[in-house]
PDB file of N, CA and C in Angstrom:
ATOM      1  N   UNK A   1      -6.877  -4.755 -18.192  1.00  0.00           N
ATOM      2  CA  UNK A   1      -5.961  -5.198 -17.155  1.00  0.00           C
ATOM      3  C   UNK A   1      -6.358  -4.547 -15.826  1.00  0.00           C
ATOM      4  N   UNK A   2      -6.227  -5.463 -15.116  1.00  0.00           N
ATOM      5  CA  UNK A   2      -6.521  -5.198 -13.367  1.00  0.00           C
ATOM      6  C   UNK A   2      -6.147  -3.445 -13.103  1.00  0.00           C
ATOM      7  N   UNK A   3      -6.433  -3.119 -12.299  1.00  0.00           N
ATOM      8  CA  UNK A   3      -5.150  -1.758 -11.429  1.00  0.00           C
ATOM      9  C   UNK A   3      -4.063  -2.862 -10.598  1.00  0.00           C
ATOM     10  N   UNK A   4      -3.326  -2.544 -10.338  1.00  0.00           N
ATOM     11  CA  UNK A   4      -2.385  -3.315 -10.022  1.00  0.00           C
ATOM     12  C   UNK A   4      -1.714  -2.854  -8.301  1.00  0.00           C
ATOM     13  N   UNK A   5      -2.478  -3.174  -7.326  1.00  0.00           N
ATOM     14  CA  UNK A   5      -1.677  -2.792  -5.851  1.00  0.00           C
ATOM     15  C   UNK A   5      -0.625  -3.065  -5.386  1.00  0.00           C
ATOM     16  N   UNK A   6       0.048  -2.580  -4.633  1.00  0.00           N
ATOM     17  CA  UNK A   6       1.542  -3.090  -4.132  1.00  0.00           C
ATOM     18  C   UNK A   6       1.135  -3.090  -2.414  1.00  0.00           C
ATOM     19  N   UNK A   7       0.755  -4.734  -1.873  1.00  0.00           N
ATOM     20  CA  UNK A   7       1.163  -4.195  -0.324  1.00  0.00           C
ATOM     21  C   UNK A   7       2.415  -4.855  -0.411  1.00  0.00           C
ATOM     22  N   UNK A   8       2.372  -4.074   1.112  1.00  0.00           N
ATOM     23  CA  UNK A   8       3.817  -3.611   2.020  1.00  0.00           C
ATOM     24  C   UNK A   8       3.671  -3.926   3.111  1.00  0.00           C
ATOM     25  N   UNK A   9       3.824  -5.010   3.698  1.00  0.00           N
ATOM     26  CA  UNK A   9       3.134  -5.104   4.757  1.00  0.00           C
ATOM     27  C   UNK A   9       4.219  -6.385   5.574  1.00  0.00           C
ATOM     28  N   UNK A  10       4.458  -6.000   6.907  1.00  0.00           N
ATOM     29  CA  UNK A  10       5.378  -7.034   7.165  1.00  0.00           C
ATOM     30  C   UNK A  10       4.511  -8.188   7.919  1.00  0.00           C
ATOM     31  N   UNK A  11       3.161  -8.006   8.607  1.00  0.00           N
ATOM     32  CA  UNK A  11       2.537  -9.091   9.239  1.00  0.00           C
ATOM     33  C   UNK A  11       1.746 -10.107   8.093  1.00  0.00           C
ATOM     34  N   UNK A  12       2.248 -11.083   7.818  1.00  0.00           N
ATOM     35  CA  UNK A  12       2.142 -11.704   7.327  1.00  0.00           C
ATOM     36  C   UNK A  12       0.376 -11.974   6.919  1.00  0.00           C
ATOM     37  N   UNK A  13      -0.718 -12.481   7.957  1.00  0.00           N
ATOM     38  CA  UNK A  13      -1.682 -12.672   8.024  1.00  0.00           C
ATOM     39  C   UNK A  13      -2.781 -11.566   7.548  1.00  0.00           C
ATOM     40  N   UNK A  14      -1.954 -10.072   7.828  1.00  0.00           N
ATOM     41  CA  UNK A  14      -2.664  -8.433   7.330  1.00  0.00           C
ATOM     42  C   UNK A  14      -2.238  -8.745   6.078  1.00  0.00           C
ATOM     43  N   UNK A  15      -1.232  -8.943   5.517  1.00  0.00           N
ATOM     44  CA  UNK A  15      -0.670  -9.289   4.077  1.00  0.00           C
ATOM     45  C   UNK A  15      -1.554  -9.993   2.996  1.00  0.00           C
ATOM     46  N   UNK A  16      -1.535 -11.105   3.394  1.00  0.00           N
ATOM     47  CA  UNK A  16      -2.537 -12.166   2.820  1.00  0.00           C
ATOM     48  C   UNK A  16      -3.877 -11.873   2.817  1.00  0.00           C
ATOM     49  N   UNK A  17      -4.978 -11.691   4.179  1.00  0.00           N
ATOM     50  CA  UNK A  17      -6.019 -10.702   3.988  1.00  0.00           C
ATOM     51  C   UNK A  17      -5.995 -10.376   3.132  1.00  0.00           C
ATOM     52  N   UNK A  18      -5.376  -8.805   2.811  1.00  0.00           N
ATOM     53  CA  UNK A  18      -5.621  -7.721   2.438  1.00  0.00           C
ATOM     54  C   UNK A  18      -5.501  -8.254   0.870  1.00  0.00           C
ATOM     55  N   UNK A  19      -4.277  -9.049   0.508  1.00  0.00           N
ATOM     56  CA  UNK A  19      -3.840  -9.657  -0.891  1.00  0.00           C
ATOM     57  C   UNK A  19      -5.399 -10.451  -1.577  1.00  0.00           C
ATOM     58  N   UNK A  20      -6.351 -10.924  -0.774  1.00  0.00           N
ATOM     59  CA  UNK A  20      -7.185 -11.655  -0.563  1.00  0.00           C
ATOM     60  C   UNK A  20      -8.504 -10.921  -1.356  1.00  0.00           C
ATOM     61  N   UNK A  21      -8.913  -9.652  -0.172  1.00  0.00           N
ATOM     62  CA  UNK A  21      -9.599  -9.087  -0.079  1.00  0.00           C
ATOM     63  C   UNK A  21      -9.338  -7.913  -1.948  1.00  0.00           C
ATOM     64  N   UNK A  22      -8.671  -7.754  -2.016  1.00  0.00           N
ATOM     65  CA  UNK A  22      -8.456  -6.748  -3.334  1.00  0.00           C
ATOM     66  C   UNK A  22      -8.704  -7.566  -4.788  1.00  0.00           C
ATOM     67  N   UNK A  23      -8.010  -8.946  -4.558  1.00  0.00           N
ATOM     68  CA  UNK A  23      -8.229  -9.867  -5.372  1.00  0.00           C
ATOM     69  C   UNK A  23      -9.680 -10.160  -5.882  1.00  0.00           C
ATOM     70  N   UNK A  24     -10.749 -10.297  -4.411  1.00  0.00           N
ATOM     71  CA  UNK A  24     -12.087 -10.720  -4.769  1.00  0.00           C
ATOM     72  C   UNK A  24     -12.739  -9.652  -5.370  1.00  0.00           C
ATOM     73  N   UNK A  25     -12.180  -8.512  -5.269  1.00  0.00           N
ATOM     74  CA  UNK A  25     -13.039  -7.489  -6.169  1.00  0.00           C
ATOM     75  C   UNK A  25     -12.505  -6.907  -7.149  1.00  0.00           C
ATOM     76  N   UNK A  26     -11.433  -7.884  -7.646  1.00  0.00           N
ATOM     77  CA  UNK A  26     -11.083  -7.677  -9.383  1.00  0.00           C
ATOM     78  C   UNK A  26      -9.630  -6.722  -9.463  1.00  0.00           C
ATOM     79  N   UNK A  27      -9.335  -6.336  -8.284  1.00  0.00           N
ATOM     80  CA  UNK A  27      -7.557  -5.937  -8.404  1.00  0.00           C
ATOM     81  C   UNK A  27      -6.622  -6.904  -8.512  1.00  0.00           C
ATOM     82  N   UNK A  28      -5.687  -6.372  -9.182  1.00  0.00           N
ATOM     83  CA  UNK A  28      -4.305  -7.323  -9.018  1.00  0.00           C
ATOM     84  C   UNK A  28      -3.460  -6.921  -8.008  1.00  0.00           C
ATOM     85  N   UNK A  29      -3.446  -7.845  -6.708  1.00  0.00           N
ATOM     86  CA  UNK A  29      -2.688  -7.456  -5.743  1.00  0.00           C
ATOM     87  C   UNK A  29      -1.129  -8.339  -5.515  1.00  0.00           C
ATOM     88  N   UNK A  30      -0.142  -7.427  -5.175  1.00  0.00           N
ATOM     89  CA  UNK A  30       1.442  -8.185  -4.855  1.00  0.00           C
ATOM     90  C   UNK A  30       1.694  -8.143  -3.903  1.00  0.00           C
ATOM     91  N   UNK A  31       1.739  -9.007  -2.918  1.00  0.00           N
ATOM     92  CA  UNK A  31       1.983  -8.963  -1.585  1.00  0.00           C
ATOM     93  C   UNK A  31       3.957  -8.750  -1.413  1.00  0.00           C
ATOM     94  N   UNK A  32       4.380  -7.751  -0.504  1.00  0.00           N
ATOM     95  CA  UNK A  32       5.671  -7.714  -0.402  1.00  0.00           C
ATOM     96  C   UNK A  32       5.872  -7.613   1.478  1.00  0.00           C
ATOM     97  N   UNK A  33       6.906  -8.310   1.759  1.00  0.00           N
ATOM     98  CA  UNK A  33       7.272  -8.053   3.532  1.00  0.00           C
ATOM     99  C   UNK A  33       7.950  -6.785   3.559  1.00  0.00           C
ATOM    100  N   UNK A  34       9.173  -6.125   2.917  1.00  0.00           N
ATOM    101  CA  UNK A  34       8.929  -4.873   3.575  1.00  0.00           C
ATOM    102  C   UNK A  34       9.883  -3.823   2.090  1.00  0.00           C
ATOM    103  N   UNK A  35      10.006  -2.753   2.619  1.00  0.00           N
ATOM    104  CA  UNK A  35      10.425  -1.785   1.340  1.00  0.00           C
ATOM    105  C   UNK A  35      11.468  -2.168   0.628  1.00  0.00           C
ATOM    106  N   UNK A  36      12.291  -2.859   0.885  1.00  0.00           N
ATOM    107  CA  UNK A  36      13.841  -3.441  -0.146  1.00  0.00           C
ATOM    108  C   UNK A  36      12.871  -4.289  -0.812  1.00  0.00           C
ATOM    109  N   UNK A  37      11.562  -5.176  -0.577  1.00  0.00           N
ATOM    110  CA  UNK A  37      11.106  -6.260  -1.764  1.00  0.00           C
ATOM    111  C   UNK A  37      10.870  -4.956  -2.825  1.00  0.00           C
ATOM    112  N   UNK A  38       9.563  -4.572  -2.133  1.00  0.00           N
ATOM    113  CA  UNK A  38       9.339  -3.265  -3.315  1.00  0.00           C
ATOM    114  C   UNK A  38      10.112  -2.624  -3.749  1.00  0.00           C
ATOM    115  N   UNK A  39      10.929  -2.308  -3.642  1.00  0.00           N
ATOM    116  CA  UNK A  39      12.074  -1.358  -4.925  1.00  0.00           C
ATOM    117  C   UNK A  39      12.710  -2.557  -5.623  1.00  0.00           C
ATOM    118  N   UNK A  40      12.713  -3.966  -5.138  1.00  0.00           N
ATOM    119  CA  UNK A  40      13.490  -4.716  -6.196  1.00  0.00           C
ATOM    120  C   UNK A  40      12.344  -4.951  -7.379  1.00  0.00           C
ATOM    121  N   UNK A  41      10.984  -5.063  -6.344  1.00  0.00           N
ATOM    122  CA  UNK A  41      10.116  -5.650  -7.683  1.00  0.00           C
ATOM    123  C   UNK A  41      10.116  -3.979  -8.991  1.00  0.00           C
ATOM    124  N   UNK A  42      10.265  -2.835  -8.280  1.00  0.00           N
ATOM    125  CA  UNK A  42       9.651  -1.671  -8.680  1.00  0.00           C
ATOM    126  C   UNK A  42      11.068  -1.126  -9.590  1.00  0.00           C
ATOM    127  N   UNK A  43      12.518  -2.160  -9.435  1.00  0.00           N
ATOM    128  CA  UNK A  43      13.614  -1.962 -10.251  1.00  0.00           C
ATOM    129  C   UNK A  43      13.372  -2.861 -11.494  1.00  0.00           C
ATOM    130  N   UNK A  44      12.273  -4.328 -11.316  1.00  0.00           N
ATOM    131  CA  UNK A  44      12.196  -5.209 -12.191  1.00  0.00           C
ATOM    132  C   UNK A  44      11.174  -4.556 -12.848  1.00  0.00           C
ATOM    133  N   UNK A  45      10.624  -3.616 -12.642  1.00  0.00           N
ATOM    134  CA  UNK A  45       9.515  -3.171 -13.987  1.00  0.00           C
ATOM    135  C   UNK A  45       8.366  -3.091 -13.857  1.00  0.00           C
ATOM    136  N   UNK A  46       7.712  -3.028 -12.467  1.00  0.00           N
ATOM    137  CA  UNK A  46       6.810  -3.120 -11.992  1.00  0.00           C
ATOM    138  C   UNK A  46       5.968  -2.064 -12.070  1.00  0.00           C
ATOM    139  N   UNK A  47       4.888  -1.647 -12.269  1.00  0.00           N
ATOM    140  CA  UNK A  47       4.112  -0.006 -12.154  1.00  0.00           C
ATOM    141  C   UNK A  47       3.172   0.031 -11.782  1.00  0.00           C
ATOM    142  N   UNK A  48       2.667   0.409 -10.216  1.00  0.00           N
ATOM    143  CA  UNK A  48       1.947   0.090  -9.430  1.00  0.00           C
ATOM    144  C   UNK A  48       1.142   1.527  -9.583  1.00  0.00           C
ATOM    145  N   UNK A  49      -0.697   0.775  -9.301  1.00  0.00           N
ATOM    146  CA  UNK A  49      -1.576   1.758  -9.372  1.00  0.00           C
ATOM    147  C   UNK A  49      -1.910   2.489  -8.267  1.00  0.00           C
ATOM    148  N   UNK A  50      -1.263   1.604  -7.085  1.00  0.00           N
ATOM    149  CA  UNK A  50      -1.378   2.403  -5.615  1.00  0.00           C
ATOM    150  C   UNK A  50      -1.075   1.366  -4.977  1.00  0.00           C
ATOM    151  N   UNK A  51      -0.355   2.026  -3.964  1.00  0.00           N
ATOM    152  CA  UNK A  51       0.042   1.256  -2.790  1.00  0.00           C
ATOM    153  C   UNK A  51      -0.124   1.302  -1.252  1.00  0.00           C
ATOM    154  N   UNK A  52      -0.133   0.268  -0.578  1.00  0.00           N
ATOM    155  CA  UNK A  52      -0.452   0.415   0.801  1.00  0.00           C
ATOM    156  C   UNK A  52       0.879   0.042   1.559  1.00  0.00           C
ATOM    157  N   UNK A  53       1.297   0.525   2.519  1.00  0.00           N
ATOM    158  CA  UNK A  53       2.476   0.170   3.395  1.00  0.00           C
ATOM    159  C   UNK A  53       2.109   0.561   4.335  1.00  0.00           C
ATOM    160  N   UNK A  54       2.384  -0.405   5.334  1.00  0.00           N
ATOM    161  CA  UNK A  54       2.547   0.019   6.621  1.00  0.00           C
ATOM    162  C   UNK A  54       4.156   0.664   6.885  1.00  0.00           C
ATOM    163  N   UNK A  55       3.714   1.788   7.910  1.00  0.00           N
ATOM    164  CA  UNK A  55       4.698   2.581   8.385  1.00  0.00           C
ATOM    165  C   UNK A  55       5.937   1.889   9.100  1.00  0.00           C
ATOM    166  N   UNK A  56       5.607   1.119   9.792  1.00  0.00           N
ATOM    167  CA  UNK A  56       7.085   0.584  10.517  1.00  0.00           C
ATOM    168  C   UNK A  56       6.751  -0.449   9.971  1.00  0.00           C
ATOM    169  N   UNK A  57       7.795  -1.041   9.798  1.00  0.00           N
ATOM    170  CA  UNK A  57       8.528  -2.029   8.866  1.00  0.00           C
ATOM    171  C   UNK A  57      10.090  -2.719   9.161  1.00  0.00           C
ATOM    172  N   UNK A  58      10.175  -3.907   8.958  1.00  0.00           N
ATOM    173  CA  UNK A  58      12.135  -4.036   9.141  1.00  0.00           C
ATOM    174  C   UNK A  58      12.723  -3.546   7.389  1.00  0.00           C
ATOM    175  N   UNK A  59      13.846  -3.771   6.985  1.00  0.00           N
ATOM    176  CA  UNK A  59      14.110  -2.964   6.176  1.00  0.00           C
ATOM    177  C   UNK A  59      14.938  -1.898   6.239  1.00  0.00           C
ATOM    178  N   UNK A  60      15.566  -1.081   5.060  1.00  0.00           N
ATOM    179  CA  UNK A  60      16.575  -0.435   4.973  1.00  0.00           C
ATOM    180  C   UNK A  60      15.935   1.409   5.566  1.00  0.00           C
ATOM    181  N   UNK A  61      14.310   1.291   4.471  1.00  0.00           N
ATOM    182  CA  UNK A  61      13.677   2.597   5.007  1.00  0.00           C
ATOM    183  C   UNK A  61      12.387   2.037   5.337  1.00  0.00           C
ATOM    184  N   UNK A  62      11.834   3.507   5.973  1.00  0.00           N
ATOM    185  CA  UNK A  62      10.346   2.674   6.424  1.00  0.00           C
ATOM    186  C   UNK A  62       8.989   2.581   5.707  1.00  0.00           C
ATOM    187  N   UNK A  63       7.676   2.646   5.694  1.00  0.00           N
ATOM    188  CA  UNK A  63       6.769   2.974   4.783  1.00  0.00           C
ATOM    189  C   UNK A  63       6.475   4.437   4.857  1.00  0.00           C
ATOM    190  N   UNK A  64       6.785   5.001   5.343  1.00  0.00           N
ATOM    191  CA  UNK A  64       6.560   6.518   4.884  1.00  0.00           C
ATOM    192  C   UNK A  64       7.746   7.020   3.860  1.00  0.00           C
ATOM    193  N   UNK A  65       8.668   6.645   4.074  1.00  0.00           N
ATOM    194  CA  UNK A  65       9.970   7.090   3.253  1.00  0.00           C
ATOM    195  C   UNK A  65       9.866   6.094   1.667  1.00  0.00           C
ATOM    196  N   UNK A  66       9.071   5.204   1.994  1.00  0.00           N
ATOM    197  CA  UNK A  66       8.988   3.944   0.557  1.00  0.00           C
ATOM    198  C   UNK A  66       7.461   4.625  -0.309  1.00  0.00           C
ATOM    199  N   UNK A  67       6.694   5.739   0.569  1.00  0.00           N
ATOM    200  CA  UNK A  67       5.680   5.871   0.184  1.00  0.00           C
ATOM    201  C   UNK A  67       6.231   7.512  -0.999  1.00  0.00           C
ATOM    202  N   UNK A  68       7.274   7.977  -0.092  1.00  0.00           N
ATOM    203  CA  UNK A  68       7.235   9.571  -0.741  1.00  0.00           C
ATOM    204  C   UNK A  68       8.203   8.805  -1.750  1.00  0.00           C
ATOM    205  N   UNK A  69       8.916   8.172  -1.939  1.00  0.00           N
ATOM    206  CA  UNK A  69       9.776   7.780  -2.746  1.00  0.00           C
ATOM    207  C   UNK A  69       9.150   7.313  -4.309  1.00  0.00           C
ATOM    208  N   UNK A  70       8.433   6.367  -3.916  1.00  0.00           N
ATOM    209  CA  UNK A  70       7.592   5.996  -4.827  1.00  0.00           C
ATOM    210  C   UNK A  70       6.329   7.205  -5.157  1.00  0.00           C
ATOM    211  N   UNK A  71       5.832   8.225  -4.872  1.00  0.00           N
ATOM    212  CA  UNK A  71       4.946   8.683  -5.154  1.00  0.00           C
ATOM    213  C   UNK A  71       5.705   9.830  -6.309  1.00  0.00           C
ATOM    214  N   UNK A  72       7.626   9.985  -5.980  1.00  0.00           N
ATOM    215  CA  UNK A  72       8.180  10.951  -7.238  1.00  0.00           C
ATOM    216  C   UNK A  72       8.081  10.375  -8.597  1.00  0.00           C
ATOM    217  N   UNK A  73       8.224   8.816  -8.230  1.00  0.00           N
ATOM    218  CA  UNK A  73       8.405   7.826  -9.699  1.00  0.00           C
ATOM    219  C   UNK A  73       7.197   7.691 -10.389  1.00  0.00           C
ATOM    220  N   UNK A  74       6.629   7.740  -9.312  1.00  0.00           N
ATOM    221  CA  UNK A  74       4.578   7.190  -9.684  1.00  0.00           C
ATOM    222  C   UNK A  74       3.606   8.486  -9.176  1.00  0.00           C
ATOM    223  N   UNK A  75       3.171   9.582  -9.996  1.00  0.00           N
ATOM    224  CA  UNK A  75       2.759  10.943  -9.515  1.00  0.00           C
ATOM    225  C   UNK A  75       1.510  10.105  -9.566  1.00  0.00           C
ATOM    226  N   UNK A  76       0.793   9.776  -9.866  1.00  0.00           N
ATOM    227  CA  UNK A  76      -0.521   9.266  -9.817  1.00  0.00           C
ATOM    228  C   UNK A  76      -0.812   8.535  -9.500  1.00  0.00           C
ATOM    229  N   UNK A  77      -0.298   7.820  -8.875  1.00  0.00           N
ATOM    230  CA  UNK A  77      -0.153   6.585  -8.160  1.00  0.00           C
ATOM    231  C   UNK A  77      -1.091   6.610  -6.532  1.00  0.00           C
ATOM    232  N   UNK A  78      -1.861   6.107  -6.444  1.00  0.00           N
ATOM    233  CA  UNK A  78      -2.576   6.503  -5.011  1.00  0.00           C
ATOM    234  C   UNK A  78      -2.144   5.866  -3.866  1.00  0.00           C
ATOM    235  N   UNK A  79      -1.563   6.615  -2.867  1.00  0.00           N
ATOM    236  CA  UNK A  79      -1.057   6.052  -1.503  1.00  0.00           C
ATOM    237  C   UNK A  79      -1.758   5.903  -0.163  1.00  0.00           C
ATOM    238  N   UNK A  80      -1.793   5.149   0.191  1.00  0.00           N
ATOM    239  CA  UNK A  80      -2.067   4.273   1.404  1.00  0.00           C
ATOM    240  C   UNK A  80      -1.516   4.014   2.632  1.00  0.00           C
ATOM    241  N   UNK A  81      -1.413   4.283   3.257  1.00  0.00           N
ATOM    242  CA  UNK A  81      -0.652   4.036   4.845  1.00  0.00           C
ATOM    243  C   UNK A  81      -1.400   3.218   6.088  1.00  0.00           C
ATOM    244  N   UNK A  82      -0.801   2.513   6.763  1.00  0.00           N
ATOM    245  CA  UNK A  82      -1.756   2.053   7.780  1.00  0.00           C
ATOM    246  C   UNK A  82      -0.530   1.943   9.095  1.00  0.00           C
ATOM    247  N   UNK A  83      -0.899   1.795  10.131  1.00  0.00           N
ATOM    248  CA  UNK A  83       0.100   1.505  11.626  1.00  0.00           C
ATOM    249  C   UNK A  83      -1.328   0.958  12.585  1.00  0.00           C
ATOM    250  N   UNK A  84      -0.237  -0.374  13.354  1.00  0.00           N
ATOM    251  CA  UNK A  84      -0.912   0.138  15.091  1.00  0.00           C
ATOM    252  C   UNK A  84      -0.247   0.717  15.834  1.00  0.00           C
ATOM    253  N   UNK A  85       0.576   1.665  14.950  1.00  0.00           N
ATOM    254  CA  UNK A  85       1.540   1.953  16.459  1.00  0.00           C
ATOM    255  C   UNK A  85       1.662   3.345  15.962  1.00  0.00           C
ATOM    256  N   UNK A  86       0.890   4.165  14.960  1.00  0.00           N
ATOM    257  CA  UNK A  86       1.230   5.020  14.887  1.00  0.00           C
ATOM    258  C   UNK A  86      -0.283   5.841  14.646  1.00  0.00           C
ATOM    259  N   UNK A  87      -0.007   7.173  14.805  1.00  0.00           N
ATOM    260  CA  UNK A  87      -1.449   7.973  14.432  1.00  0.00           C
ATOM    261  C   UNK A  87      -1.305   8.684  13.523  1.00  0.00           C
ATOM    262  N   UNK A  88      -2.431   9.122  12.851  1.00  0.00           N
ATOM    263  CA  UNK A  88      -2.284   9.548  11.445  1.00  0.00           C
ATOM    264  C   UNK A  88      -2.254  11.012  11.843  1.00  0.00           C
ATOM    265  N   UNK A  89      -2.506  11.891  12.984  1.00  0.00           N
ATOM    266  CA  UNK A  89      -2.100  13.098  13.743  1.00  0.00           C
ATOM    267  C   UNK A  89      -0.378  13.204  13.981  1.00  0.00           C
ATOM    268  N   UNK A  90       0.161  11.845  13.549  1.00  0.00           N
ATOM    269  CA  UNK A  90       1.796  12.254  13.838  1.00  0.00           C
ATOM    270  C   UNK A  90       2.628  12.349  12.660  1.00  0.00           C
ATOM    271  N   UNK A  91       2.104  12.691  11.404  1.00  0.00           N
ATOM    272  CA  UNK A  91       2.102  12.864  10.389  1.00  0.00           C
ATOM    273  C   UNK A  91       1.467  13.743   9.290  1.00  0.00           C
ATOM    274  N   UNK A  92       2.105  14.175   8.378  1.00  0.00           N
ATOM    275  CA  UNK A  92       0.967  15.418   7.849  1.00  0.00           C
ATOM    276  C   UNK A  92       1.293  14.905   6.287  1.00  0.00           C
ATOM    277  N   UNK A  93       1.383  13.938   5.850  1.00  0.00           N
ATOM    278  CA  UNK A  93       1.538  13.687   3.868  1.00  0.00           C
ATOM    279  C   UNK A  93       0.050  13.265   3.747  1.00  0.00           C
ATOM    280  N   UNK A  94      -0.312  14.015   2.569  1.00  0.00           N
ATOM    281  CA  UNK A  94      -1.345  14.207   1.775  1.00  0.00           C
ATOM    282  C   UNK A  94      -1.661  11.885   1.894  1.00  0.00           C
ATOM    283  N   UNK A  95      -2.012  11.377   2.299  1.00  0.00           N
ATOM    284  CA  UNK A  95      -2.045   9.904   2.094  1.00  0.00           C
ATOM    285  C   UNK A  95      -3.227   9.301   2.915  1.00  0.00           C
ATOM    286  N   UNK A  96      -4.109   8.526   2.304  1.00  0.00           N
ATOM    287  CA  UNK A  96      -5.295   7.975   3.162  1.00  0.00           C
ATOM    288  C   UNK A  96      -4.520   7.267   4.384  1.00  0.00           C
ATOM    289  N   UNK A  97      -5.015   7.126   5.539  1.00  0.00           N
ATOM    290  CA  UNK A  97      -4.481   6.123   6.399  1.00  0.00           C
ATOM    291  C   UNK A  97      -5.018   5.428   7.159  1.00  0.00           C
ATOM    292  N   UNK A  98      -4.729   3.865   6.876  1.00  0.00           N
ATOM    293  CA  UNK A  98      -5.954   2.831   7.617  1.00  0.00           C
ATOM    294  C   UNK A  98      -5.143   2.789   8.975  1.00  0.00           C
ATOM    295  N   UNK A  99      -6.010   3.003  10.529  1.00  0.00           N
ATOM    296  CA  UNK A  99      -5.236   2.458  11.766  1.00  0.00           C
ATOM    297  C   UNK A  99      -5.398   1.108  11.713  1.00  0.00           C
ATOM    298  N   UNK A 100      -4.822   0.279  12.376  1.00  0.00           N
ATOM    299  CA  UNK A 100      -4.834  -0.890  12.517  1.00  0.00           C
ATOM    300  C   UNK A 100      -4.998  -1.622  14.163  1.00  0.00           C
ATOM    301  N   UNK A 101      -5.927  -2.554  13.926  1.00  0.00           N
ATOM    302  CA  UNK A 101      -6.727  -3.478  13.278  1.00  0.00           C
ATOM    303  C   UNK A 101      -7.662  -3.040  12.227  1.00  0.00           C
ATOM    304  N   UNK A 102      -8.027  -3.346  11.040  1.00  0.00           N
ATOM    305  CA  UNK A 102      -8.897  -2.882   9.918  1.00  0.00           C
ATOM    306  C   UNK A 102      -9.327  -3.981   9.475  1.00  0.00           C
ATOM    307  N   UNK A 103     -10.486  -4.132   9.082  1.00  0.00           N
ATOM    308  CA  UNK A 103     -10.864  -4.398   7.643  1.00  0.00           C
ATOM    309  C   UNK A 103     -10.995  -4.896   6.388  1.00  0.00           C
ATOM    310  N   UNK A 104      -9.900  -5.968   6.192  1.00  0.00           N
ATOM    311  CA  UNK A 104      -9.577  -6.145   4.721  1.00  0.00           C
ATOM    312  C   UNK A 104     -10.420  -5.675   3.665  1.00  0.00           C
ATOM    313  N   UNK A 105     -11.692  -5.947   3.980  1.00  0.00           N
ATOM    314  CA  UNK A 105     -12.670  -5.971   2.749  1.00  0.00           C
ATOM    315  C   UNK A 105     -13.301  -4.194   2.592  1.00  0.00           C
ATOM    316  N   UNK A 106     -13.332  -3.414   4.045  1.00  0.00           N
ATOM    317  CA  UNK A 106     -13.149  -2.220   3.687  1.00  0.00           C
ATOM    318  C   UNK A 106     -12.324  -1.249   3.349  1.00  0.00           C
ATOM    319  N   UNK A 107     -11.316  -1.356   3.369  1.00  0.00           N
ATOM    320  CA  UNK A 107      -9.512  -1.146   3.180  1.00  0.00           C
ATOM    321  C   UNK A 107      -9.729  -1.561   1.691  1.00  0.00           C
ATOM    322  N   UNK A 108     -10.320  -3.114   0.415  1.00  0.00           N
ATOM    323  CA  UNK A 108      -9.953  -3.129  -0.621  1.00  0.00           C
ATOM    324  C   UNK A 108     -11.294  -2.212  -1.268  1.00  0.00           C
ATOM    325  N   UNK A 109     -12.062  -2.245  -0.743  1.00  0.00           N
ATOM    326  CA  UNK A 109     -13.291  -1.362  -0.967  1.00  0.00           C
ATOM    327  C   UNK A 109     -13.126   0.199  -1.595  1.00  0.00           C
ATOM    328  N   UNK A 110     -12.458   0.499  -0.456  1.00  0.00           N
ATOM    329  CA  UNK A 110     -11.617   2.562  -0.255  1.00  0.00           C
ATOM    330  C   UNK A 110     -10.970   2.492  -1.120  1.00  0.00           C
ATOM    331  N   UNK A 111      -9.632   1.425  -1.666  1.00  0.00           N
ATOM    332  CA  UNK A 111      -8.879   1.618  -2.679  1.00  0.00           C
ATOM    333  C   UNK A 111      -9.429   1.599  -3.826  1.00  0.00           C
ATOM    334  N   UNK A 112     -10.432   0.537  -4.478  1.00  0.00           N
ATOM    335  CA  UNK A 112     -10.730   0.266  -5.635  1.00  0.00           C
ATOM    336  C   UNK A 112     -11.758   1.746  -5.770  1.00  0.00           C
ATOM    337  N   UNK A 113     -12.206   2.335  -4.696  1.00  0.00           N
ATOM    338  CA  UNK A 113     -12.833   3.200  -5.148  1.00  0.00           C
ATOM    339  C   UNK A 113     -11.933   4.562  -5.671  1.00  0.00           C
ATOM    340  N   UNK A 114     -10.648   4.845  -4.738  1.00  0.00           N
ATOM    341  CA  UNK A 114      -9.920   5.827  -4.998  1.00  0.00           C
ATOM    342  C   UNK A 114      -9.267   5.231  -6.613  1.00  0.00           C
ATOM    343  N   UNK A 115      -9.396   4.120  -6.530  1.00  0.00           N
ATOM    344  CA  UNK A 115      -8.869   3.597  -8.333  1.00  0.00           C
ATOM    345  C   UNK A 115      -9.438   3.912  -9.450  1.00  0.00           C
ATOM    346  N   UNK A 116     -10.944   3.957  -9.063  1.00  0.00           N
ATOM    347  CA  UNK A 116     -11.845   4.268 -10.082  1.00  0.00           C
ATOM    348  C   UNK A 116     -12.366   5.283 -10.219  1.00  0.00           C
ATOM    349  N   UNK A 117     -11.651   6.702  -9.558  1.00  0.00           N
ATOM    350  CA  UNK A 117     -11.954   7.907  -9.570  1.00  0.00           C
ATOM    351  C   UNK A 117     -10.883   8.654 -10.816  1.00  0.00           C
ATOM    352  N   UNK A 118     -11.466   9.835 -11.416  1.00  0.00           N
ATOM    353  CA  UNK A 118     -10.624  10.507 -12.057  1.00  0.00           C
ATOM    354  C   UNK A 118      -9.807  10.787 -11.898  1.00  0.00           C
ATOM    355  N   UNK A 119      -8.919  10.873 -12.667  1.00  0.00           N
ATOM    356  CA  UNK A 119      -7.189  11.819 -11.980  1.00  0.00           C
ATOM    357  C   UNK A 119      -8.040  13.383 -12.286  1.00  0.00           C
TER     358      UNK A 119
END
C-alpha cells in the first residue's frame, strides 16, 4: 500500500498540482481545503504518512496548530509546511518548509524521499 499524504491546502490549483505530482510517483495523495476537512477525514479513520499544510488557511485553526495537533496522534508521521506569506525564520517547529511558489514535482520528490527513510 501507497504511504498515504494529507494536503492541506486552501489554493485550489497548489492543491491539485501537488495531489498530481505525489500521485505520479506512486503516493496516495488526499487533497483537503483547510484543517476542519482534515480532522473530519482524520475522525473517519484516516492515518496519514505525512502531511503538508499550508500555514494560513480559513478554518477553525491554522496549519501550524493542525500540524502540532496531528503530529501528538501521528508521532511518526512526517510534517510539511509551506506559506507565501510567511517565513520559515518566523517559526521554530522541528518541520520541513516549502516557501511558496514551489515546485510540485520537487515538493513530491522531498516527501517521498523523507517517506522512504528510516524512522
Amino acid at each position: 500500500m501507497a504511504p498515504n499524504v494529507l494536503i492541506v491546502e486552501d489554493e485550489v490549483l497548489t492543491r491539485m498540482a501537488l495531489g498530481a505530482a505525489l500521485r505520479d510517483i506512486g503516493l496516495s495523495a488526499l487533497e483537503l481545503h483547510d484543517a476542519d476537512e482534515a480532522l473530519r477525514v482524520i475522525d473517519a479513520g484516516i492515518v496519514p504518512d505525512a502531511l503538508l499544510t499550508d500555514i494560513w488557511m480559513p478554518g477553525s485553526i491554522d496549519g501550524l496548530k493542525l500540524a502540532v495537533y496531528l503530529e501528538t496522534m501521528f508521532p511518526s508521521m512526517n510534517v510539511f509546511v509551506t506559506s507565501g506569506h510567511v517565513l520559515e525564520q518566523e517559526f521554530s517547529l522541528p518541520m520541513r518548509f516549502f516557501p511558496k511558489p514551489f515546485d510540485p514535482d520537487l515538493v513530491a520528490r522531498e516527501i517521498k524521499t523523507a517517506l522512504m527513510r528510516p524512522s
